[in-house]
N, C-alpha and C. Protein backbone atom coordinates (compact mmCIF):
# COMPACT_ATOMS: atom_id res chain seq x y z
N UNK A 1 -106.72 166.19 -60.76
CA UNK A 1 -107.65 166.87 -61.64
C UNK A 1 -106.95 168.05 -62.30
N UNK A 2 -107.14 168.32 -63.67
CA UNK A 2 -106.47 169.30 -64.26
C UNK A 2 -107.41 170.69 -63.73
N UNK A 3 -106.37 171.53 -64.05
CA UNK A 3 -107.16 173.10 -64.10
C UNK A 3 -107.22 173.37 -65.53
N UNK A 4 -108.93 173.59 -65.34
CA UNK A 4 -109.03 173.92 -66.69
C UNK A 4 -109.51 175.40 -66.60
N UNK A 5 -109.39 176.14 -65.55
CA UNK A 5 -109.70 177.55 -65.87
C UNK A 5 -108.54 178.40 -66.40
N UNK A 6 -106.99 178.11 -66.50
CA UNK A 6 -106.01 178.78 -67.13
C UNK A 6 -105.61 177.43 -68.29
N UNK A 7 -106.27 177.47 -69.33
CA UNK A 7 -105.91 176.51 -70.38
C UNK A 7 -105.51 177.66 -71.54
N UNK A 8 -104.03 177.57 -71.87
CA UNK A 8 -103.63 178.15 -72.93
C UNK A 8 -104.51 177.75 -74.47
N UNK A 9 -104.60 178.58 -74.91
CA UNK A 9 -104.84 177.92 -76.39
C UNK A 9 -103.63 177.00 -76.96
N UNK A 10 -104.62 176.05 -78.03
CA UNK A 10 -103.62 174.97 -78.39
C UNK A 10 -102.81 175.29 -79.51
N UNK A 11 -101.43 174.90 -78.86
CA UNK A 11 -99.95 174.85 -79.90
C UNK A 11 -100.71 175.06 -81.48
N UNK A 12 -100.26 175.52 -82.37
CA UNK A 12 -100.51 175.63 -84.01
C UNK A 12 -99.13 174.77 -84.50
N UNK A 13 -99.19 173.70 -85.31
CA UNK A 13 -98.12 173.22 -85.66
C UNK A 13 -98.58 173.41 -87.28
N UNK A 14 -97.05 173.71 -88.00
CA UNK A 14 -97.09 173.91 -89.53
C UNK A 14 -96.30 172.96 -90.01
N UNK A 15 -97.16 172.63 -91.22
CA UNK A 15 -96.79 171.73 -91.91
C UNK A 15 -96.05 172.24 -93.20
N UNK A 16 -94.51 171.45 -93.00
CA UNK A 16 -93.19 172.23 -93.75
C UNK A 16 -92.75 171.54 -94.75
N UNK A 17 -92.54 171.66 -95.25
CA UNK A 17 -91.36 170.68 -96.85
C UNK A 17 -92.18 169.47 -97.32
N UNK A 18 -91.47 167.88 -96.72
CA UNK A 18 -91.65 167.10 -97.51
C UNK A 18 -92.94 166.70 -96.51
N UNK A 19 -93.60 167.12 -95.69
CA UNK A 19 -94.41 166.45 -94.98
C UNK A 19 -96.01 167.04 -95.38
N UNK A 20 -95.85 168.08 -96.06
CA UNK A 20 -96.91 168.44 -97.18
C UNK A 20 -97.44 167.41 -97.83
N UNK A 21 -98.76 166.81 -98.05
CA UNK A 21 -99.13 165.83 -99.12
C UNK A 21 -99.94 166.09 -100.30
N UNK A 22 -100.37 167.09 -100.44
CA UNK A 22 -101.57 167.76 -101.56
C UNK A 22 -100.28 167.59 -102.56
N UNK A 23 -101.07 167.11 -104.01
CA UNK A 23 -100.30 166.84 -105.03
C UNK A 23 -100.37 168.22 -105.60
N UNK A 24 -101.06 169.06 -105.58
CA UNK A 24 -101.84 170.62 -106.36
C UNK A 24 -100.96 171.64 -105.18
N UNK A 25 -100.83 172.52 -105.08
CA UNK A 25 -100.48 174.10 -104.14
C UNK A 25 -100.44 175.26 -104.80
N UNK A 26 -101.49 176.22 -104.32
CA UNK A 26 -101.26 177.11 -104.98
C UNK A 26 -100.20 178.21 -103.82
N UNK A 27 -99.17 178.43 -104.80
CA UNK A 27 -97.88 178.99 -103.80
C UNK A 27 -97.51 180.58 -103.88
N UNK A 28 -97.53 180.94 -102.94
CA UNK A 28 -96.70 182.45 -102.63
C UNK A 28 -95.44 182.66 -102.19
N UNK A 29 -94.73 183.55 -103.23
CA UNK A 29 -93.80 183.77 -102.62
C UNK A 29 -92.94 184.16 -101.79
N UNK A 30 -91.97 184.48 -101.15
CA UNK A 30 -91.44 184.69 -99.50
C UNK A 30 -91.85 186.68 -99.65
N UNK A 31 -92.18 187.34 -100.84
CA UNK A 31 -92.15 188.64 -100.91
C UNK A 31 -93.68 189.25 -101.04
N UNK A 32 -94.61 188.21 -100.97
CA UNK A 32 -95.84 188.21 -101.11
C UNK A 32 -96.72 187.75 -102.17
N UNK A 33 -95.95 187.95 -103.58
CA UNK A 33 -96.21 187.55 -105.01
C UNK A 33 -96.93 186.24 -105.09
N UNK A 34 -98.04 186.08 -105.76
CA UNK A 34 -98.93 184.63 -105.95
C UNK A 34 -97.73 184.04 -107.43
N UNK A 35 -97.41 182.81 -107.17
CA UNK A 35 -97.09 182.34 -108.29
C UNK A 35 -97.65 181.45 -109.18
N UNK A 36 -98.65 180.87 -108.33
CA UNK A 36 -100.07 180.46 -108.77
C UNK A 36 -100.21 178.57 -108.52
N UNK A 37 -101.28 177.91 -109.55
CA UNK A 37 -101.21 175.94 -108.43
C UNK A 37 -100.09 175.86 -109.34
N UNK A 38 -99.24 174.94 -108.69
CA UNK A 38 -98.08 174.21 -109.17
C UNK A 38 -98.45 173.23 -108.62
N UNK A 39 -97.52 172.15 -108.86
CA UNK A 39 -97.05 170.28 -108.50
C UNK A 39 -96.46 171.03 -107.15
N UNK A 40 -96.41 169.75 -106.22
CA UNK A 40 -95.73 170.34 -104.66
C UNK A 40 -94.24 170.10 -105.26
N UNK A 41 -93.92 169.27 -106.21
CA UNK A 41 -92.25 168.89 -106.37
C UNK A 41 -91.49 170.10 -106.72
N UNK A 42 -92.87 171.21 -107.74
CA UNK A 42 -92.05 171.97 -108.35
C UNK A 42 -91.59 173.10 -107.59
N UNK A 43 -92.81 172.89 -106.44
CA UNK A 43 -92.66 173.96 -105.44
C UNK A 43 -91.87 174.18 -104.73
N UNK A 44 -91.19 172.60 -104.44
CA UNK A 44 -90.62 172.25 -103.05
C UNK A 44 -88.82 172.62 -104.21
N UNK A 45 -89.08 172.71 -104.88
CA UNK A 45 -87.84 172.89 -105.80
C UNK A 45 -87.75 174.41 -105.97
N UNK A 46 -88.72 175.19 -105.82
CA UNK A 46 -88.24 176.86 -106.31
C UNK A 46 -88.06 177.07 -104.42
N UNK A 47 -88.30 176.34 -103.40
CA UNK A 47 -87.85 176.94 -102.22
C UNK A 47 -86.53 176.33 -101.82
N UNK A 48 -86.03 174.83 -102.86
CA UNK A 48 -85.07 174.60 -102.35
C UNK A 48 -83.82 175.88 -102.78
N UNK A 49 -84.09 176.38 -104.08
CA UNK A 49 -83.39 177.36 -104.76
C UNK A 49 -83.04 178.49 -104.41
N UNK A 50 -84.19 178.68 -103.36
CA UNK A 50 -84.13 180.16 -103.08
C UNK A 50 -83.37 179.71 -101.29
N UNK A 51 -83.40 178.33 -101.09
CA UNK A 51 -82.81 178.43 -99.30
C UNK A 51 -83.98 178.92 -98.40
N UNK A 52 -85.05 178.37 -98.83
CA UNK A 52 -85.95 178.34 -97.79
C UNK A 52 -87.09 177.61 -98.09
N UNK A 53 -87.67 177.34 -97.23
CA UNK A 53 -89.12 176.38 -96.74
C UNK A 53 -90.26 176.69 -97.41
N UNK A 54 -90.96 175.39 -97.32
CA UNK A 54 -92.56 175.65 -98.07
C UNK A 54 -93.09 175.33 -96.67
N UNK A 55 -94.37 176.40 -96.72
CA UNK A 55 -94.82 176.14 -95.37
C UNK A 55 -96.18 176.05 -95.73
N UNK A 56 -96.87 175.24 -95.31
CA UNK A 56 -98.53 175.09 -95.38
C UNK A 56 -99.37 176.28 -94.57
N UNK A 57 -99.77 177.12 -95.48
CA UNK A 57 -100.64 178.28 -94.33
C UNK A 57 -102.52 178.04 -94.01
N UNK A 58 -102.54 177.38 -95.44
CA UNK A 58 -104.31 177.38 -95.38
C UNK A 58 -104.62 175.85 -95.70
N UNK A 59 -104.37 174.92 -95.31
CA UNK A 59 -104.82 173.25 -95.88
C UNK A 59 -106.07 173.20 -96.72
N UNK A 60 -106.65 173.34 -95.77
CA UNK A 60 -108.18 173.18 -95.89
C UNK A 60 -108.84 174.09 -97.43
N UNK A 61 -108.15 174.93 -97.93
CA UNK A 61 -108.36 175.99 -99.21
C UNK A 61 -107.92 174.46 -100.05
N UNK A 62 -108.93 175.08 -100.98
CA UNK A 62 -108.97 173.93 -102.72
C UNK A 62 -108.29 174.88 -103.81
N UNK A 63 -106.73 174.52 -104.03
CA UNK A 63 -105.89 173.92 -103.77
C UNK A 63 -105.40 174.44 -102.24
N UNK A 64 -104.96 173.73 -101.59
CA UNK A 64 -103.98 174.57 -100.31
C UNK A 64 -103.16 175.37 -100.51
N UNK A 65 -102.97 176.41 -99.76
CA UNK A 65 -102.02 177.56 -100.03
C UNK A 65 -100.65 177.46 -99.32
N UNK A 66 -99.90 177.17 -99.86
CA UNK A 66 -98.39 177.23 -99.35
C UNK A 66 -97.65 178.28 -99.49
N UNK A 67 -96.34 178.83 -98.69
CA UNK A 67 -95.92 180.04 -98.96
C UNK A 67 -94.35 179.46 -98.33
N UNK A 68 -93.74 180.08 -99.69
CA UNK A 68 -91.93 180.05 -99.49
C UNK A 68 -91.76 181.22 -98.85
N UNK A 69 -90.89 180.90 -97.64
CA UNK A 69 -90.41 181.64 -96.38
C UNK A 69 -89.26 181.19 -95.66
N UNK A 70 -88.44 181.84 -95.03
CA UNK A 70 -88.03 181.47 -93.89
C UNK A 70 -88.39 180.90 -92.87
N UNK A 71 -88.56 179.85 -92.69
CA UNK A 71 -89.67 179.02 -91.68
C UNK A 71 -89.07 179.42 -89.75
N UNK A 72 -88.13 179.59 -89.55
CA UNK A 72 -87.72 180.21 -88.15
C UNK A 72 -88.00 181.91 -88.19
N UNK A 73 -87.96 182.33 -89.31
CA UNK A 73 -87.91 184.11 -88.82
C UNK A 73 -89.87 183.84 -89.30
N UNK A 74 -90.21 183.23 -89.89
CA UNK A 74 -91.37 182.99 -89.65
C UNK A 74 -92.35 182.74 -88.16
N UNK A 75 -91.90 181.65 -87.43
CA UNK A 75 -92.18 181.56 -86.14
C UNK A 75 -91.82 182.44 -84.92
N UNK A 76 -90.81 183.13 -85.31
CA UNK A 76 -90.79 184.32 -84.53
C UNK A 76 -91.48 185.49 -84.97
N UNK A 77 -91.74 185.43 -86.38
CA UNK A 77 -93.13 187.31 -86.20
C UNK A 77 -94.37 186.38 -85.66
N UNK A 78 -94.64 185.29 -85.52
CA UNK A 78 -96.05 184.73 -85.19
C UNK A 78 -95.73 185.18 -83.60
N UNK A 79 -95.09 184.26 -83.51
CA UNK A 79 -94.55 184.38 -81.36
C UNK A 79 -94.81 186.19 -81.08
N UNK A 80 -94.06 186.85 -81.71
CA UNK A 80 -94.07 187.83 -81.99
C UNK A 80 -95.53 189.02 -81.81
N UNK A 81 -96.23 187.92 -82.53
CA UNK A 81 -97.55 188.24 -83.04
C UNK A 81 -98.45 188.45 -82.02
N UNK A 82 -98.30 187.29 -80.92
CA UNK A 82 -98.73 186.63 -79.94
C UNK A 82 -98.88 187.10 -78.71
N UNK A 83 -97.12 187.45 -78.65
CA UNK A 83 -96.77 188.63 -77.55
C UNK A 83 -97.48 190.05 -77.44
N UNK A 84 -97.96 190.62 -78.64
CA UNK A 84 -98.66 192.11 -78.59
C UNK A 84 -100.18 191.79 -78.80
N UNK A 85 -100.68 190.49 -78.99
CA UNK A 85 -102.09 190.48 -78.75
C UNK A 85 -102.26 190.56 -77.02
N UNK A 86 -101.03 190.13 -76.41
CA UNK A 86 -101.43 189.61 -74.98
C UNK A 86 -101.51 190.98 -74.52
N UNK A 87 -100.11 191.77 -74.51
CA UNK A 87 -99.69 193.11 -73.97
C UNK A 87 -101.10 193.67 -74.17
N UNK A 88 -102.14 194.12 -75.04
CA UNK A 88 -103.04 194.83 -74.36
C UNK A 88 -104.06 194.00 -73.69
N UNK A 89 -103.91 192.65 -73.33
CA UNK A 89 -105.28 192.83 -72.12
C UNK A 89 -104.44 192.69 -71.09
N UNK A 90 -105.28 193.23 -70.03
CA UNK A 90 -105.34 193.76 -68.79
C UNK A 90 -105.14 193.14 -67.29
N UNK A 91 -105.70 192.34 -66.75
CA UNK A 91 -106.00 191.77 -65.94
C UNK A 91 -106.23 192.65 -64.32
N UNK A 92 -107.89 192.60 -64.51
CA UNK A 92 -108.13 193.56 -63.34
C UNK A 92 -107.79 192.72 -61.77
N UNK A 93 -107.16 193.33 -61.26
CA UNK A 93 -106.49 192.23 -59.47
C UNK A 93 -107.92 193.08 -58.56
N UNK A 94 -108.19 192.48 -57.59
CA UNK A 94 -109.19 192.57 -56.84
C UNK A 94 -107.95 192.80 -55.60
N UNK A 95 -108.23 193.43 -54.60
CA UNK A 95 -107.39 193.47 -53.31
C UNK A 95 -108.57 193.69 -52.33
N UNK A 96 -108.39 192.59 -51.40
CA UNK A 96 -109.46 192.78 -50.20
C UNK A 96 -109.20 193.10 -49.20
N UNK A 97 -109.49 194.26 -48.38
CA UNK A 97 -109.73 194.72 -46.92
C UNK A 97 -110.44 194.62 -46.19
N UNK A 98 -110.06 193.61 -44.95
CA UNK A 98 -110.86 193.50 -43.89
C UNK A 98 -110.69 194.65 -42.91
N UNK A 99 -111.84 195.45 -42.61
CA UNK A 99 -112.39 196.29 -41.38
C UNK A 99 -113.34 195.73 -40.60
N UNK A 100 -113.11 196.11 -39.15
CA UNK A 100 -114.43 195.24 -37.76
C UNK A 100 -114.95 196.53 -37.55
N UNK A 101 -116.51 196.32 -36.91
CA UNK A 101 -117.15 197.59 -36.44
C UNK A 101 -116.32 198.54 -35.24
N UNK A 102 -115.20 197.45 -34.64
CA UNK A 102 -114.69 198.46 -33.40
C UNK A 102 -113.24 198.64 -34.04
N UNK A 103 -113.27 198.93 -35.05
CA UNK A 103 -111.31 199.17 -35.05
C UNK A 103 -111.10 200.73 -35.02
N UNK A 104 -109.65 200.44 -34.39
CA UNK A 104 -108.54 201.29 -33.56
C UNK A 104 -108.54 202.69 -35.09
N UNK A 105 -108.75 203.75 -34.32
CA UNK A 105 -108.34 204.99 -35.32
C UNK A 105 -107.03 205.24 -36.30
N UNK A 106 -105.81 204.59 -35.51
CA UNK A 106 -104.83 204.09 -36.14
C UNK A 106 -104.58 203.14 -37.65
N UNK A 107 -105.42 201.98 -36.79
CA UNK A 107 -105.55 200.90 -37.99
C UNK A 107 -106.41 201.08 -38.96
N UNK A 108 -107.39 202.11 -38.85
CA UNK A 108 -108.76 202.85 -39.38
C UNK A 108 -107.64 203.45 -40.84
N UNK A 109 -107.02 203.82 -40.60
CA UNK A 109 -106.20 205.19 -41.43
C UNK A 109 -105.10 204.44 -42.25
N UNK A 110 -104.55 203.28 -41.38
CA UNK A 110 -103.47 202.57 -41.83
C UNK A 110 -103.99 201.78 -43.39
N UNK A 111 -105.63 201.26 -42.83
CA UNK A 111 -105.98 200.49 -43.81
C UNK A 111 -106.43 201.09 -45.20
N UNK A 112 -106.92 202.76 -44.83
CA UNK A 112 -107.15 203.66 -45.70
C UNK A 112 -106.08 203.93 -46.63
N UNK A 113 -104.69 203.99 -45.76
CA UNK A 113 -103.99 204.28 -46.31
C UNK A 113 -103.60 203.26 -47.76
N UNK A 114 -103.73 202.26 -46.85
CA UNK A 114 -103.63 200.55 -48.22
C UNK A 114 -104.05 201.04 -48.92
N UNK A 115 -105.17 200.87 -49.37
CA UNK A 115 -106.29 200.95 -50.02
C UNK A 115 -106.37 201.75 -51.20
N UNK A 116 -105.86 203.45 -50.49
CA UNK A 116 -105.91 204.45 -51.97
C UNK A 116 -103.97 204.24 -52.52
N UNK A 117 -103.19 203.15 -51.96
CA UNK A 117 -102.36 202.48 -52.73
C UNK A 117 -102.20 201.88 -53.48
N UNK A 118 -103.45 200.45 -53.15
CA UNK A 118 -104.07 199.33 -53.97
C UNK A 118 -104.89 200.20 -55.46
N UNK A 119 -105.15 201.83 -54.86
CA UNK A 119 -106.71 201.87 -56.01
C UNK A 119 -105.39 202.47 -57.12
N UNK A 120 -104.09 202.99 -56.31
CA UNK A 120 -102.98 204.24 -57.39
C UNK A 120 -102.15 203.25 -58.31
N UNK A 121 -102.39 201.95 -57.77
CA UNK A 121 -101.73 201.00 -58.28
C UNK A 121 -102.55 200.28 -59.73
N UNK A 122 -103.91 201.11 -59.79
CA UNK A 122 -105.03 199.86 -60.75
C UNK A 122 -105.60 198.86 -60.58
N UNK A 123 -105.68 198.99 -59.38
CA UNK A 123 -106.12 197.45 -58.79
C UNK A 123 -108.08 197.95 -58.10
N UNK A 124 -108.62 197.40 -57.91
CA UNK A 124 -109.92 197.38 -57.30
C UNK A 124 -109.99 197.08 -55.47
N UNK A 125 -110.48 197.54 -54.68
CA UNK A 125 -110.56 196.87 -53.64
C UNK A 125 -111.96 196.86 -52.98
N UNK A 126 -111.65 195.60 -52.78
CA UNK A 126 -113.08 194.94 -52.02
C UNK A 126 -113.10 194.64 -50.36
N UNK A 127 -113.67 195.69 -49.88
CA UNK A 127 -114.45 196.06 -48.41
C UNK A 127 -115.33 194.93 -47.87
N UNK A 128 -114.39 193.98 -46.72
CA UNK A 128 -115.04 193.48 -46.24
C UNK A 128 -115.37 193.95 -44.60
N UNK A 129 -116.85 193.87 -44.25
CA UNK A 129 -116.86 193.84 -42.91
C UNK A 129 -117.74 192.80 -42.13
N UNK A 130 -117.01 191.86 -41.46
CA UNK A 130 -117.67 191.21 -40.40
C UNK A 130 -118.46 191.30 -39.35
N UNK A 131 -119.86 191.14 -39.27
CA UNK A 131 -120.56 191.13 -38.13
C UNK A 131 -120.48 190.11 -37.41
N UNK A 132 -120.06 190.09 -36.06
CA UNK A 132 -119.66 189.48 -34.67
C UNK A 132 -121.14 189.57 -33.88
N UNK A 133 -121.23 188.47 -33.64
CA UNK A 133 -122.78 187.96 -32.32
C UNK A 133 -123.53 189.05 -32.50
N UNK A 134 -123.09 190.53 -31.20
CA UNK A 134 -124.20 191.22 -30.94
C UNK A 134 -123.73 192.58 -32.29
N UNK A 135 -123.17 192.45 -32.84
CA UNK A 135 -122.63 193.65 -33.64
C UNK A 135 -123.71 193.45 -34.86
N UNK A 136 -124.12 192.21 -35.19
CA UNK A 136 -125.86 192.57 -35.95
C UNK A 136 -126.62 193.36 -35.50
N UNK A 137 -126.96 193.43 -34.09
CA UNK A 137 -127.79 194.20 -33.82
C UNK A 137 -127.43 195.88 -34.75
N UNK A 138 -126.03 196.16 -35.00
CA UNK A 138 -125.67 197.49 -35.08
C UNK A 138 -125.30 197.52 -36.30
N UNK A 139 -126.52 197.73 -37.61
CA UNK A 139 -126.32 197.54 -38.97
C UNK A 139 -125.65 198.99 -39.13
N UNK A 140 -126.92 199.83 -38.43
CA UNK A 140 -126.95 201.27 -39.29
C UNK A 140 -125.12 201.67 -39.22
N UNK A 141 -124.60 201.76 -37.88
CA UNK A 141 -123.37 201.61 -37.12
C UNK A 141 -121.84 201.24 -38.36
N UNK A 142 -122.54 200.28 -38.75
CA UNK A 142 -121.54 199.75 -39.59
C UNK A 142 -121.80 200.07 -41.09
N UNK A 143 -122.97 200.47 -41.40
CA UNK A 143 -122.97 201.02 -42.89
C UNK A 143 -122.29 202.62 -42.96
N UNK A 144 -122.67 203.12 -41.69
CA UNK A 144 -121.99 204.49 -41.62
C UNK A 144 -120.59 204.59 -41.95
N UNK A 145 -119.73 203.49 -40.60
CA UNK A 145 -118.35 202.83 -41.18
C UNK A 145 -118.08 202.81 -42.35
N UNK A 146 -118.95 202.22 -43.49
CA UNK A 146 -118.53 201.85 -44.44
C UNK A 146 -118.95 203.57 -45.57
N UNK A 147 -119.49 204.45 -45.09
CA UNK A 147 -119.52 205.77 -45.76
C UNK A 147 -118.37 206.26 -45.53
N UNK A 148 -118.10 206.35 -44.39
CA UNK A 148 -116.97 207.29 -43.82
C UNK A 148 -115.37 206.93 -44.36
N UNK A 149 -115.57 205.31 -44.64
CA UNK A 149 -114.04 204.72 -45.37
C UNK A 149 -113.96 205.22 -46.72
N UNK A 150 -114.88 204.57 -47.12
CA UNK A 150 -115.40 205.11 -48.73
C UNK A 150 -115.05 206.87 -48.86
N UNK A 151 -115.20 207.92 -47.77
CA UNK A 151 -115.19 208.79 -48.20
C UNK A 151 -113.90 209.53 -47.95
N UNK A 152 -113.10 208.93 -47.47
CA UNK A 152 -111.67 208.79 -47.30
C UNK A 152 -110.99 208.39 -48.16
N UNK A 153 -111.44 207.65 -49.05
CA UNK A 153 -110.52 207.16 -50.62
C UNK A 153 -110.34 208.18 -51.38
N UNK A 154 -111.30 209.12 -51.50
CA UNK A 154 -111.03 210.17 -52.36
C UNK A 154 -112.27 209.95 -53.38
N UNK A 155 -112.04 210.39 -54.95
CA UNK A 155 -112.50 210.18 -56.01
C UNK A 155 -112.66 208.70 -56.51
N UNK A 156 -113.49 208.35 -55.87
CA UNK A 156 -113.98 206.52 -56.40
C UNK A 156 -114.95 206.01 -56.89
N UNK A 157 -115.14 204.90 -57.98
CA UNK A 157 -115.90 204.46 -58.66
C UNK A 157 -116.50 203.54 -57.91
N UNK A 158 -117.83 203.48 -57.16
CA UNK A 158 -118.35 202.59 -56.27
C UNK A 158 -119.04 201.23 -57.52
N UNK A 159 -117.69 200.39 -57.38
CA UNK A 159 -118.18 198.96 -58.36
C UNK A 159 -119.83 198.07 -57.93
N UNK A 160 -119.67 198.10 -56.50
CA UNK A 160 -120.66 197.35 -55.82
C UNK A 160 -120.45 197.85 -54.80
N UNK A 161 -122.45 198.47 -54.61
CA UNK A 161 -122.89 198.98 -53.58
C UNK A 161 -122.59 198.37 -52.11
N UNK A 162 -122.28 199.38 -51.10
CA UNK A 162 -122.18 198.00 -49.88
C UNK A 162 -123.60 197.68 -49.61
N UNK A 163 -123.30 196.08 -49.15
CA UNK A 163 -124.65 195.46 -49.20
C UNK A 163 -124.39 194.46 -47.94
N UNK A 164 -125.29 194.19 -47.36
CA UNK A 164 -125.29 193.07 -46.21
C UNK A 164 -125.05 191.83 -46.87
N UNK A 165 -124.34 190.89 -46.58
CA UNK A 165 -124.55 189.45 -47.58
C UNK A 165 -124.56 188.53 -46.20
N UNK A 166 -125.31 188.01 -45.52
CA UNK A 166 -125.21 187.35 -44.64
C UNK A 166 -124.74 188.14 -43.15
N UNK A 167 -123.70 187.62 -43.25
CA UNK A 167 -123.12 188.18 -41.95
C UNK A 167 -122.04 189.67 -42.19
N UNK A 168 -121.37 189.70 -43.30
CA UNK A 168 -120.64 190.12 -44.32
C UNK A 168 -121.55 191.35 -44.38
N UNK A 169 -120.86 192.41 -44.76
CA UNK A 169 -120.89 193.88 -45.24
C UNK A 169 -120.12 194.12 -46.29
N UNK A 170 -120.13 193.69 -47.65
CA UNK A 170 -119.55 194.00 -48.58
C UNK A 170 -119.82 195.10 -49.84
N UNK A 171 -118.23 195.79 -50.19
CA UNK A 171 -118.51 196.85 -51.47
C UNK A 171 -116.97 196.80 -51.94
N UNK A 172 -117.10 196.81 -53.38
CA UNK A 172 -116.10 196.78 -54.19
C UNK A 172 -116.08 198.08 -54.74
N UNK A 173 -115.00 198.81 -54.70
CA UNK A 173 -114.48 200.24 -54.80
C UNK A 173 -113.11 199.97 -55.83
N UNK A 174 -113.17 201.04 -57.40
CA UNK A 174 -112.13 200.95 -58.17
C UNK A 174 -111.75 202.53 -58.34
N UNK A 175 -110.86 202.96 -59.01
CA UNK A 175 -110.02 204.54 -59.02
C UNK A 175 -110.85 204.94 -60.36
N UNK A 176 -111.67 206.14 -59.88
CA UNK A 176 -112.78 206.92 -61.06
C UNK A 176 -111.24 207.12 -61.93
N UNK A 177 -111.76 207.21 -63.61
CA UNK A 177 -110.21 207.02 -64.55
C UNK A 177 -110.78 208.55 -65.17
């Protein structure tokens, strides 16, 4: 079965030189200049002149719009293009910590310590705590737990309240910006 939750968008392929078929183009030149509809022959003749490509930018436009270019330093400002749409998004990482109602003062501090690492790093972390057989009985016990961690992070943006989810004691905690 494919994964379709990381599906790139689909390849753009351009249509170059003789593989153009519109008999009409209205053409631009490699400097921006409209030169206006020509025959594709005549077109494909002022790019052979100049040492570079007719490239199809708009098909679907009455006439289609073609533009004489460098067709490789072309595909690299697009790639180009591509690369600085990505650079600003983000991708928020989730990091999860498991704490039990009886843990060691040590490991208490150790995990604290994670944690306001995970938050210095930009990352979010999500507080899990497990209730064990008789350790339901001891909600209040363990929500306190979960004040006292929380108030050990420092300055934090409480994402999601802790909440009972079953057996589970969960809260998602990110770094107030």
């Amino acid at each position: 079965m494919r994964n379709t939750y990381h599906r790139q968008p689909p390849r753009r392929y351009w249509i170059t030189n003789f593989r153009i078929t519109a008999p009409q183009l209205r053409v631009i030149d490699h400097e921006g200049k409209q030169i206006g509809v020509i025959a594709k022959d005549e077109a494909m003749r002022l790019a052979q002149e100049k040492e570079m490509d007719l490239v199809l930018i708009a098909e679907r436009a009455v006439p289609p719009v073609a533009k004489i270019i460098d067709f490789k330093k072309f595909l690299y400002q697009e790639e180009k293009k591509l690369k600085e749409a990505r650079k600003g998004i983000k991708k928020s990482v989730v990091k999860d910590v498991k704490i039990s109602l009886f843990i060691g003062p040590a490991d208490f501090e150790r995990l604290v310590n994670k944690s306001k690492e995970f938050l210095t790093h930009g990352s979010q972390v999500r507080i899990n705590l497990t209730l064990k057989g008789r350790e339901m009985g001891k909600k209040d016990m363990a929500f306190d737990l979960f004040k006292r961690y929380i108030g050990l992070l420092g300055e934090v943006n409480i994402s999601k309240e802790p909440r009972l989810e079953g057996r589970v004691i969960r809260a998602v905690v990110a770094r107030k910006k």
